[in-house]
Protein backbone atom coordinates (compact mmCIF):
# COMPACT_ATOMS: atom_id res chain seq x y z
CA UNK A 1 -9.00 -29.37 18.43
CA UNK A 2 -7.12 -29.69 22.29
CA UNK A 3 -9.25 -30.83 24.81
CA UNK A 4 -7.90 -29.95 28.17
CA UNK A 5 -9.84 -32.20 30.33
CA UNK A 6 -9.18 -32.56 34.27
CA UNK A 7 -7.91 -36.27 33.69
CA UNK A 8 -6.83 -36.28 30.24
CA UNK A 9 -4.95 -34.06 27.67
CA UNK A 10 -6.00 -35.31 23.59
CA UNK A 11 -5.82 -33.49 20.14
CA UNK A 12 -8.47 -34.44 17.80
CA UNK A 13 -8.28 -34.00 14.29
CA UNK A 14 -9.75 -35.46 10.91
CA UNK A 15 -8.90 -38.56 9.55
CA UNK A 16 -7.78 -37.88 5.56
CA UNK A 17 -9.55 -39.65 3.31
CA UNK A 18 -12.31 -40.70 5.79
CA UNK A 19 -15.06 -37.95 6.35
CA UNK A 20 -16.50 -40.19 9.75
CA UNK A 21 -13.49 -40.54 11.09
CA UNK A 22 -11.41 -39.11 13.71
CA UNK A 23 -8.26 -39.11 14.93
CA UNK A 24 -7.57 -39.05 18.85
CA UNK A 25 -4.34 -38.09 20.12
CA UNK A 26 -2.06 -37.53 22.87
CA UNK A 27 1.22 -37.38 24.60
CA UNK A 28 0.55 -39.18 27.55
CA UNK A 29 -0.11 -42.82 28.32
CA UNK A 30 -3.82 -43.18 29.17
CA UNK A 31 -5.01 -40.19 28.05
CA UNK A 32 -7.11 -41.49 25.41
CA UNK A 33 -8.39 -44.31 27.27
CA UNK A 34 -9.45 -41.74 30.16
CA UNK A 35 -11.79 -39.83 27.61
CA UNK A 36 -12.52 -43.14 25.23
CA UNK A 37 -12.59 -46.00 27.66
CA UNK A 38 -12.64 -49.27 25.14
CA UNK A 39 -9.77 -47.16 22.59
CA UNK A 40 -7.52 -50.04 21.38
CA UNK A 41 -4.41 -46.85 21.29
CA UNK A 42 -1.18 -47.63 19.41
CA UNK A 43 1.79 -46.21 20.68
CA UNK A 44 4.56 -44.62 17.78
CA UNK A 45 7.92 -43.34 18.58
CA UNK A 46 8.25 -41.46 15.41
CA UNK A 47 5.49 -39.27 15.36
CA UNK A 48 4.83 -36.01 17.61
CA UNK A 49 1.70 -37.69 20.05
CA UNK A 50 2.89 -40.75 20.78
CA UNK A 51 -0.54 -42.40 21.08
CA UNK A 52 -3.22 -42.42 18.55
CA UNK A 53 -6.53 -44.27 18.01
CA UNK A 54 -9.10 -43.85 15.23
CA UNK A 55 -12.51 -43.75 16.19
CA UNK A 56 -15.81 -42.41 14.54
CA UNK A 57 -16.70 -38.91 14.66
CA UNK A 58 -20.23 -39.39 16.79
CA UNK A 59 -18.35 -41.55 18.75
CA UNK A 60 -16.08 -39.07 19.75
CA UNK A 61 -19.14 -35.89 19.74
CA UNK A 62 -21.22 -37.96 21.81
CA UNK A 63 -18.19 -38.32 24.24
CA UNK A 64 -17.32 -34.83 24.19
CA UNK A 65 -20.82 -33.66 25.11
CA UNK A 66 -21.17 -36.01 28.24
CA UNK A 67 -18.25 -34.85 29.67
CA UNK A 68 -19.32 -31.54 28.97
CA UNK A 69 -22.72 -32.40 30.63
CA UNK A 70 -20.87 -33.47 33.63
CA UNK A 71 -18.82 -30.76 34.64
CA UNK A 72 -19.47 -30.00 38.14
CA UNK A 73 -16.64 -28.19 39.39
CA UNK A 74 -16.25 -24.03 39.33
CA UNK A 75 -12.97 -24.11 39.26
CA UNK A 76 -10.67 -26.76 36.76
CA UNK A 77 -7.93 -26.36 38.03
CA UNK A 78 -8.76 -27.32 41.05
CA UNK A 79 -10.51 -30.32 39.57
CA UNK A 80 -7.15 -31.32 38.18
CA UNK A 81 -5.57 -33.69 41.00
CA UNK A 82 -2.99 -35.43 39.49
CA UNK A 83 -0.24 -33.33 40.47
CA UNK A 84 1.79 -33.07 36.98
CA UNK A 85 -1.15 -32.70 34.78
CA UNK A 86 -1.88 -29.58 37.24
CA UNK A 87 1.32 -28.20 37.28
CA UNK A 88 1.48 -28.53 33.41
CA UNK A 89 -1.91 -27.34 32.77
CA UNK A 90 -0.64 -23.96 35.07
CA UNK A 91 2.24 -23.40 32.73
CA UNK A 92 -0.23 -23.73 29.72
CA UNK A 93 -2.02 -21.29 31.63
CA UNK A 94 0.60 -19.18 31.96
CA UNK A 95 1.40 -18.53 28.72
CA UNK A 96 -2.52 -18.10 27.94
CA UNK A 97 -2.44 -15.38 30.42
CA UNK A 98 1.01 -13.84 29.11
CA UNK A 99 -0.94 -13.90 25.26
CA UNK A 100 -4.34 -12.04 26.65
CA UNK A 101 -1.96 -9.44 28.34
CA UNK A 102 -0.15 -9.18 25.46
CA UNK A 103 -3.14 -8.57 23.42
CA UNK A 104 -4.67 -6.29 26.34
CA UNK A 105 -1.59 -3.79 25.65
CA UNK A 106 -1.76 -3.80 22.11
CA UNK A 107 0.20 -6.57 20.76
């Protein structure tokens, strides 16, 4: 799963071998402290996200929902102000848009 949150990009997937586990990751520094404030991350420089921490899965659900519970904005992008995580999340955008136009005149 890729959360796209206004101050923090993270992929979150299962943790083999460990059914109440997760594993939180991303590509920027701070990222997973943004969404997981007391994270202890460890940073690799061999692996595709740099930064990964383990945490339990209702850990992480409960997370996800209050953020979810506190979105107050109608617009995220405009709730996105740093000004490279905006300009990044516009090119994912970008090629979001490109796909549904894509699929809009029949693939």
């Amino acid at each position: 799963m890729w959360i796209f949150a206004n101050n923090a990009f993270v992929s979150i997937v299962e943790f083999r071998d460990e059914p109440d586990m997760l594993l939180i990751r991303a590509r920027l520094p701070g990222d997973i402290q943004a969404m997981f404030p007391d994270a202890e991350v460890l940073e690799y420089t061999e692996t595709d996200y740099c930064f990964r921490e383990k945490l339990h899965r209702q850990e992480v659900a409960e997370t996800v929902f209050a953020q979810v519970m506190s979105v107050d904005y109608g617009n995220f992008k405009s709730s996105v102000k740093d000004t490279f995580r905006h300009d990044v999340y516009m090119e994912v955008g970008g090629v979001m848009t490109d796909a549904q136009e894509w699929i809009r005149n029949g693939g």
